[in-house]
PDB file of N, CA and C in Angstrom:
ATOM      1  N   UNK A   1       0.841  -1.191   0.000  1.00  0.00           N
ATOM      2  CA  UNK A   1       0.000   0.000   0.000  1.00  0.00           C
ATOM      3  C   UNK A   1       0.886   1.255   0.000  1.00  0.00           C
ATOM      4  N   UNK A   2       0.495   2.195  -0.776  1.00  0.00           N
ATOM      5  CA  UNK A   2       1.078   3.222  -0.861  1.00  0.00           C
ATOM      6  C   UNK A   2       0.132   4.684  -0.443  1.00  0.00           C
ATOM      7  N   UNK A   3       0.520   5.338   0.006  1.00  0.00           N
ATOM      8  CA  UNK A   3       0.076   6.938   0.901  1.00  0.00           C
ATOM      9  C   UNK A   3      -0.299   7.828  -0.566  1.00  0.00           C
ATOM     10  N   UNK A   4      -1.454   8.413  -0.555  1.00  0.00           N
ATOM     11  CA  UNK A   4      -1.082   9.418  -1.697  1.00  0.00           C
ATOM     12  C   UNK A   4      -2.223  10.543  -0.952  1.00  0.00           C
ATOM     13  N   UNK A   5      -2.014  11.821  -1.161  1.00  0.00           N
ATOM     14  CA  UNK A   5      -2.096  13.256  -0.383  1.00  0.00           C
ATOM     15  C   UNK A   5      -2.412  14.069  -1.449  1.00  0.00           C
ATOM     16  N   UNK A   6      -2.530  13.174  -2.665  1.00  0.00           N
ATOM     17  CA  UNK A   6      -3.831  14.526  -3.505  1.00  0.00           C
ATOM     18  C   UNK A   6      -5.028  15.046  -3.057  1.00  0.00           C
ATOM     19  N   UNK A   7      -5.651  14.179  -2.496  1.00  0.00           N
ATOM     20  CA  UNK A   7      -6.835  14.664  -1.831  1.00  0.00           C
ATOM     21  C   UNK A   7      -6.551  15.932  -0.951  1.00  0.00           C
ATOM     22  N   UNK A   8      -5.109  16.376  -0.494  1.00  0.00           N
ATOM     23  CA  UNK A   8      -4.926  16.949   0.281  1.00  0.00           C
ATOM     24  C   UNK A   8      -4.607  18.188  -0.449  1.00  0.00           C
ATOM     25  N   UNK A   9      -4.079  18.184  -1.439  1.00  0.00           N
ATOM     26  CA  UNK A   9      -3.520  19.276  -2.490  1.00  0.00           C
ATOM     27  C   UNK A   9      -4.489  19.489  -3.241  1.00  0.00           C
ATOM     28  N   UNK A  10      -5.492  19.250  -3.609  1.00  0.00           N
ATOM     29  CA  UNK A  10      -6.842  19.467  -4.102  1.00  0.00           C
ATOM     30  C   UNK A  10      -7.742  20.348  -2.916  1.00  0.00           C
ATOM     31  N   UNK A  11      -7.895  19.618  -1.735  1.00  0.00           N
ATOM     32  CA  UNK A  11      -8.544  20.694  -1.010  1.00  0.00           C
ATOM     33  C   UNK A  11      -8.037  21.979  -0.656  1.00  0.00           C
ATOM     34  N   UNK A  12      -6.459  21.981  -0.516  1.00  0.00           N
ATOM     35  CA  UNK A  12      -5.868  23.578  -0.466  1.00  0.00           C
ATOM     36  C   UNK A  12      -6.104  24.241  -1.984  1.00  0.00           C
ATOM     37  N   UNK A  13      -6.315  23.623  -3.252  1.00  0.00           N
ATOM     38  CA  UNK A  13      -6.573  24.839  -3.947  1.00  0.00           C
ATOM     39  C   UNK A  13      -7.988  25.136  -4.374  1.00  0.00           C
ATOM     40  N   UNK A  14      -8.972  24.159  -3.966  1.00  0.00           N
ATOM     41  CA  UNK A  14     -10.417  24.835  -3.430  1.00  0.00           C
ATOM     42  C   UNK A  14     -10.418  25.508  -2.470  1.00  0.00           C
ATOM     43  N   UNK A  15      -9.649  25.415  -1.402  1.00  0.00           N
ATOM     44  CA  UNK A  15      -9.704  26.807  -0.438  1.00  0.00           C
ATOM     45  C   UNK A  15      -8.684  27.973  -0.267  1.00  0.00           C
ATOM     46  N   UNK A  16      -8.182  27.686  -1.595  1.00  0.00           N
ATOM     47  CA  UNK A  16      -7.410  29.268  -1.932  1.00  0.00           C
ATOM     48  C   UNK A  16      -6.113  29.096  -1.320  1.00  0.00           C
ATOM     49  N   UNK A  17      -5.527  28.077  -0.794  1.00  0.00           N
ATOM     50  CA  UNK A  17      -4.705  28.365   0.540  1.00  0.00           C
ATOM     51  C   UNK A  17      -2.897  27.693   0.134  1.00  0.00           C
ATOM     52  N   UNK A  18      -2.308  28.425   0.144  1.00  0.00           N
ATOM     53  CA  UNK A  18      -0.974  27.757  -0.143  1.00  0.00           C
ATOM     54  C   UNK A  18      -0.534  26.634   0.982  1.00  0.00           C
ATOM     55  N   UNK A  19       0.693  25.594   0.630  1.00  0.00           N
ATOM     56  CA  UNK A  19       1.031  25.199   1.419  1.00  0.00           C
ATOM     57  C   UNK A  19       1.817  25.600   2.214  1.00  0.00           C
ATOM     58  N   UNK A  20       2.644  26.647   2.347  1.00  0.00           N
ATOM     59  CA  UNK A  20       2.895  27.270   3.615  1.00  0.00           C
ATOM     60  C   UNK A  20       2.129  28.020   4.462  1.00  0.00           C
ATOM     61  N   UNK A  21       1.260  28.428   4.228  1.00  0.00           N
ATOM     62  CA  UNK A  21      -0.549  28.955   4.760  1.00  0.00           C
ATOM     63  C   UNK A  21      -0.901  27.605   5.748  1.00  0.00           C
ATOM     64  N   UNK A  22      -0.751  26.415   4.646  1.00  0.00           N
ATOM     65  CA  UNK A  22      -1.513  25.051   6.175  1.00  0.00           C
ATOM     66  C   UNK A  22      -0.324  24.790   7.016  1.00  0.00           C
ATOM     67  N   UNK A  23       0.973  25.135   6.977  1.00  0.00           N
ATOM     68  CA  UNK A  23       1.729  24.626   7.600  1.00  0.00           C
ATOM     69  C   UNK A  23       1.520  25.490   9.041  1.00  0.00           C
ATOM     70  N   UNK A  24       1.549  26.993   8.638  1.00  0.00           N
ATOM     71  CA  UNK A  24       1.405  28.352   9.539  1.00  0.00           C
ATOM     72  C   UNK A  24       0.383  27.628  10.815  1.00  0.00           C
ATOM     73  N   UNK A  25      -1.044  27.597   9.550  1.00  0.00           N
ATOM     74  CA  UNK A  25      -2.272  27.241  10.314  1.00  0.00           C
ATOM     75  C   UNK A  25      -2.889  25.838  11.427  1.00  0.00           C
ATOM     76  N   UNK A  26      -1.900  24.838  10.728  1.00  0.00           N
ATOM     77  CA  UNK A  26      -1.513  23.656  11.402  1.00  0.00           C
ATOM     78  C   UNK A  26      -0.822  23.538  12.238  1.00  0.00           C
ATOM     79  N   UNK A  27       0.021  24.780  12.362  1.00  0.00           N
ATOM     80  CA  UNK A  27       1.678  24.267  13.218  1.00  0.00           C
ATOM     81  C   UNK A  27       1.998  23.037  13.033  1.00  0.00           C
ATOM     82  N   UNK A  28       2.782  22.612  11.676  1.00  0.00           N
ATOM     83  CA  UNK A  28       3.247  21.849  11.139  1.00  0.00           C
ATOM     84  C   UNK A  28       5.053  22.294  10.876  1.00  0.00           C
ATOM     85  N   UNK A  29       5.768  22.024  10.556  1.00  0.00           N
ATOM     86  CA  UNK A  29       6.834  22.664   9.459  1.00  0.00           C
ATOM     87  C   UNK A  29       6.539  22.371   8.591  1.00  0.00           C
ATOM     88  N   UNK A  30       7.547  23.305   7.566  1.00  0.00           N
ATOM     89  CA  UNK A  30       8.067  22.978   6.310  1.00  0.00           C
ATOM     90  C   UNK A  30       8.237  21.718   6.053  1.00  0.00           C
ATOM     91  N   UNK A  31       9.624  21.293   6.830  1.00  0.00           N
ATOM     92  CA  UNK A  31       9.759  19.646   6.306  1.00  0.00           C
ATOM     93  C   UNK A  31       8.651  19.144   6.474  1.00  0.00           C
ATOM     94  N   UNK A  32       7.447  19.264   6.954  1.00  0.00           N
ATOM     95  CA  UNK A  32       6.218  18.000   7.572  1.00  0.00           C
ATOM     96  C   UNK A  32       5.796  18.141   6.271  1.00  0.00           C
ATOM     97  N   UNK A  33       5.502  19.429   5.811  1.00  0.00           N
ATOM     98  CA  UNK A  33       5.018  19.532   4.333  1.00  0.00           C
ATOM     99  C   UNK A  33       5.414  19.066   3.112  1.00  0.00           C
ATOM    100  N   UNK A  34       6.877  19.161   2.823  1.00  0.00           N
ATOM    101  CA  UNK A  34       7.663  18.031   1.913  1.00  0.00           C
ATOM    102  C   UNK A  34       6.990  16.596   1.880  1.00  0.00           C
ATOM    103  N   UNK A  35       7.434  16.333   3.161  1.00  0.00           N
ATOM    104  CA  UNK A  35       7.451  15.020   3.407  1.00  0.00           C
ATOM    105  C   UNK A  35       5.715  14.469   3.081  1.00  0.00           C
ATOM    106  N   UNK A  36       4.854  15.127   3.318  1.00  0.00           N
ATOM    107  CA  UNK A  36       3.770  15.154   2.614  1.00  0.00           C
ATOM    108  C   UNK A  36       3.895  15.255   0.955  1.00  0.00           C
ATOM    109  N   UNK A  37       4.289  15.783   0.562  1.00  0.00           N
ATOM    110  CA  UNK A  37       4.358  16.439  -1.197  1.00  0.00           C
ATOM    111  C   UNK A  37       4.862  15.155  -1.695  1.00  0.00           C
ATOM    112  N   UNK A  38       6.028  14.470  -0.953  1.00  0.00           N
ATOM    113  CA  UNK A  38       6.640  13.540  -1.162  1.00  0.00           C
ATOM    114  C   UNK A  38       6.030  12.307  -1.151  1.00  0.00           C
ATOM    115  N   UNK A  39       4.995  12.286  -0.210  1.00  0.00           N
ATOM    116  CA  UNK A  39       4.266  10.589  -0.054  1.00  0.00           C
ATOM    117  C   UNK A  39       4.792   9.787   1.146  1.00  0.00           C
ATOM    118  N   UNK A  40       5.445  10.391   1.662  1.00  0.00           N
ATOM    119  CA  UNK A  40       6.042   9.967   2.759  1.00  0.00           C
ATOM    120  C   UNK A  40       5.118   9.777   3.974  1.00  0.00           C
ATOM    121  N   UNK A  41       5.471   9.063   5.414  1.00  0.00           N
ATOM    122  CA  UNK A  41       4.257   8.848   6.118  1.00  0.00           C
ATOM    123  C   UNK A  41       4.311   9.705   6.880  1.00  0.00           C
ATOM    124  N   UNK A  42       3.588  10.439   7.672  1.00  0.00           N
ATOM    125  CA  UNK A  42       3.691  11.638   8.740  1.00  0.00           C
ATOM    126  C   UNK A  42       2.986  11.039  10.216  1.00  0.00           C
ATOM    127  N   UNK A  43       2.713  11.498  11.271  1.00  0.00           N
ATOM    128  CA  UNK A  43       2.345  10.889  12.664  1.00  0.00           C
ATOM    129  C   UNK A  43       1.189  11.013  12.235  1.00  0.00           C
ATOM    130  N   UNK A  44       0.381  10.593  13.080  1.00  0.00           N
ATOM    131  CA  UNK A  44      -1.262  10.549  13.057  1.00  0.00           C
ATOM    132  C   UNK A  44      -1.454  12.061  13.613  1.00  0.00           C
ATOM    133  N   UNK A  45      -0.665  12.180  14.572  1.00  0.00           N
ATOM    134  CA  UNK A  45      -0.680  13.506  15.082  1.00  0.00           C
ATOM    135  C   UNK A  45      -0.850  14.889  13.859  1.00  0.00           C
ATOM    136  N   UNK A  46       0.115  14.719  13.157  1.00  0.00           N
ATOM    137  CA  UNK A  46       0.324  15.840  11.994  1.00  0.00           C
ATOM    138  C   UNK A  46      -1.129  15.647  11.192  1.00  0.00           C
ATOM    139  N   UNK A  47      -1.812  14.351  10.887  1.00  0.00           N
ATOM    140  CA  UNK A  47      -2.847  14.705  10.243  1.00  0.00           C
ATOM    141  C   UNK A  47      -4.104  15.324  10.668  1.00  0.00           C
ATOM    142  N   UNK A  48      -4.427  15.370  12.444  1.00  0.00           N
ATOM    143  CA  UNK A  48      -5.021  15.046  12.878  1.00  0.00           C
ATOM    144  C   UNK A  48      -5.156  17.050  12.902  1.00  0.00           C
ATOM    145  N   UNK A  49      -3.645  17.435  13.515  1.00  0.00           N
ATOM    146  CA  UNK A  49      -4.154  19.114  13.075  1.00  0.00           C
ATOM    147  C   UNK A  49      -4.033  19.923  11.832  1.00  0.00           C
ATOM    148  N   UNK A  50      -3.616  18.902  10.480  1.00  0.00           N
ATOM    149  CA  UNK A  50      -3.972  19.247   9.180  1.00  0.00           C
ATOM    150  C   UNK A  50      -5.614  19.182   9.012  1.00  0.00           C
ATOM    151  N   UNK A  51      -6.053  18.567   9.576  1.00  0.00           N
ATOM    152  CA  UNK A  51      -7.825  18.157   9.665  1.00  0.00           C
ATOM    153  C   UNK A  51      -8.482  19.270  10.067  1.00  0.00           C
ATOM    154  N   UNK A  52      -7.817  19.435  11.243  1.00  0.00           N
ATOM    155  CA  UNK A  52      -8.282  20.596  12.102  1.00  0.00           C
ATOM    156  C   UNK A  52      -8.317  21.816  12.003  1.00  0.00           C
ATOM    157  N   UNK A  53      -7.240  21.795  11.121  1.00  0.00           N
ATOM    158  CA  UNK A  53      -6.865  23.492  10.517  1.00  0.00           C
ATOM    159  C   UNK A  53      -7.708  23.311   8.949  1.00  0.00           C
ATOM    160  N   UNK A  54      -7.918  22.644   8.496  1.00  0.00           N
ATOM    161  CA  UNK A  54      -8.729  22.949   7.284  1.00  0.00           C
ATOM    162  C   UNK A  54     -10.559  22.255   7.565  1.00  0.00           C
ATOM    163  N   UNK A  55     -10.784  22.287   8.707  1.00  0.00           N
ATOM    164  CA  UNK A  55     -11.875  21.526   9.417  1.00  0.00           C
ATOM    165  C   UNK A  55     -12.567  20.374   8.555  1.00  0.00           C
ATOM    166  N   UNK A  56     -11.966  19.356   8.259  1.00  0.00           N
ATOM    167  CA  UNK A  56     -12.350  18.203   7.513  1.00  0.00           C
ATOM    168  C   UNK A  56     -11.886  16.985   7.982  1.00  0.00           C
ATOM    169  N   UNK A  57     -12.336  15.905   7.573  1.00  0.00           N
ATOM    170  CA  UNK A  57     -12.378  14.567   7.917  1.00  0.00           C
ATOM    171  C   UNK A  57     -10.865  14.169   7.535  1.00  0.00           C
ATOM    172  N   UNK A  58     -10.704  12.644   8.150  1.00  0.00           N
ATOM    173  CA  UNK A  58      -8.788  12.124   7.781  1.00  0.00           C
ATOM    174  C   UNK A  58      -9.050  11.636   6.359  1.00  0.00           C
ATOM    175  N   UNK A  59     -10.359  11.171   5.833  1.00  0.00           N
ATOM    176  CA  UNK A  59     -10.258  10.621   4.141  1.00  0.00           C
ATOM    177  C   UNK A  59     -10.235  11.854   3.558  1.00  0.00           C
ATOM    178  N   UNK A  60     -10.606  12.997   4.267  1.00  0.00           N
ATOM    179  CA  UNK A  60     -10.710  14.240   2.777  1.00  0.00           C
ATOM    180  C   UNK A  60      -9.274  14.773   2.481  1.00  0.00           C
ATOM    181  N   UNK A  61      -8.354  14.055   2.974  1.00  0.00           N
ATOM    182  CA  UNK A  61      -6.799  14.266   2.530  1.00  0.00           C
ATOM    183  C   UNK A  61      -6.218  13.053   2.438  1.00  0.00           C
ATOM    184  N   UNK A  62      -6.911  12.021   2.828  1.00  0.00           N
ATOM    185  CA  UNK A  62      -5.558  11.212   2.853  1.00  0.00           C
ATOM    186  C   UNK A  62      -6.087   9.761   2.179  1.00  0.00           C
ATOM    187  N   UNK A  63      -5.668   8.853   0.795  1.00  0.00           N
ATOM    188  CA  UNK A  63      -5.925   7.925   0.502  1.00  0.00           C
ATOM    189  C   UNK A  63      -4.861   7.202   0.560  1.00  0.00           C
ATOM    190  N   UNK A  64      -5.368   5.610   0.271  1.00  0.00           N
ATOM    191  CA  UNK A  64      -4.025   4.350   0.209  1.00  0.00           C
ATOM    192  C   UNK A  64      -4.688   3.916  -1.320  1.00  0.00           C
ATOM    193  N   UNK A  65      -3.204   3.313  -1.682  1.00  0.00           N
ATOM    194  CA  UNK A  65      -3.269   2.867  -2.917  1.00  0.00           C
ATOM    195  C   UNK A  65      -2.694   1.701  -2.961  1.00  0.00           C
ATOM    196  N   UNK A  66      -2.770   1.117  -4.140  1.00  0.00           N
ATOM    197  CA  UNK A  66      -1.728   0.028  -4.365  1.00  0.00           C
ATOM    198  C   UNK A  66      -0.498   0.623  -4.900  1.00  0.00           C
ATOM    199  N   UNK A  67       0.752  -0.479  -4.454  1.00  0.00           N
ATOM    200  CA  UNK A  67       1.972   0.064  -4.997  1.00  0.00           C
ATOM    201  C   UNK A  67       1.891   0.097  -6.411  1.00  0.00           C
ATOM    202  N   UNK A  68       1.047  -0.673  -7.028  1.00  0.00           N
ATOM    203  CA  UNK A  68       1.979  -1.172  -8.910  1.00  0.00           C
ATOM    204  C   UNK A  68       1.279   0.382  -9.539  1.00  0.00           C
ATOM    205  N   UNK A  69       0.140   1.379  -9.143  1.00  0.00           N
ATOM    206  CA  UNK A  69      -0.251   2.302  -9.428  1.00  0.00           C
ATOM    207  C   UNK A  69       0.568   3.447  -9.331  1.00  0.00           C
TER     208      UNK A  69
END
């Protein structure tokens, strides 16, 4: 299974909002944000106030995939 965070980059540009804007608004860093862009895995924690700061559910950012995709 693989992480993918379009869902997440889709909802920041329906709400106008750069990704250093959710990082600000999340208290996230920078790197947390890469490492997102990247596909990489982040704590439950980091998603939990990415959710919070854009007030939405953990599927409206975050899907699993298969690897061969």
């Amino acid at each position: 299974m693989a992480t993918s965070y379009k869902k997440l980059w889709k909802l920041l540009i329906d709400k106008d909002m750069k990704k250093k804007e959710l990082a600000q608004k999340a208290n996230v860093s920078q790197y947390t944000i890469n490492k997102l862009n990247r596909g990489e895995n982040v704590t439950t924690e980091t998603l939990e106030k990415i959710c919070t700061a854009l007030d939405c559910k953990i599927d409206d950012i975050i899907e699993f995939t298969n690897d061969e995709q």
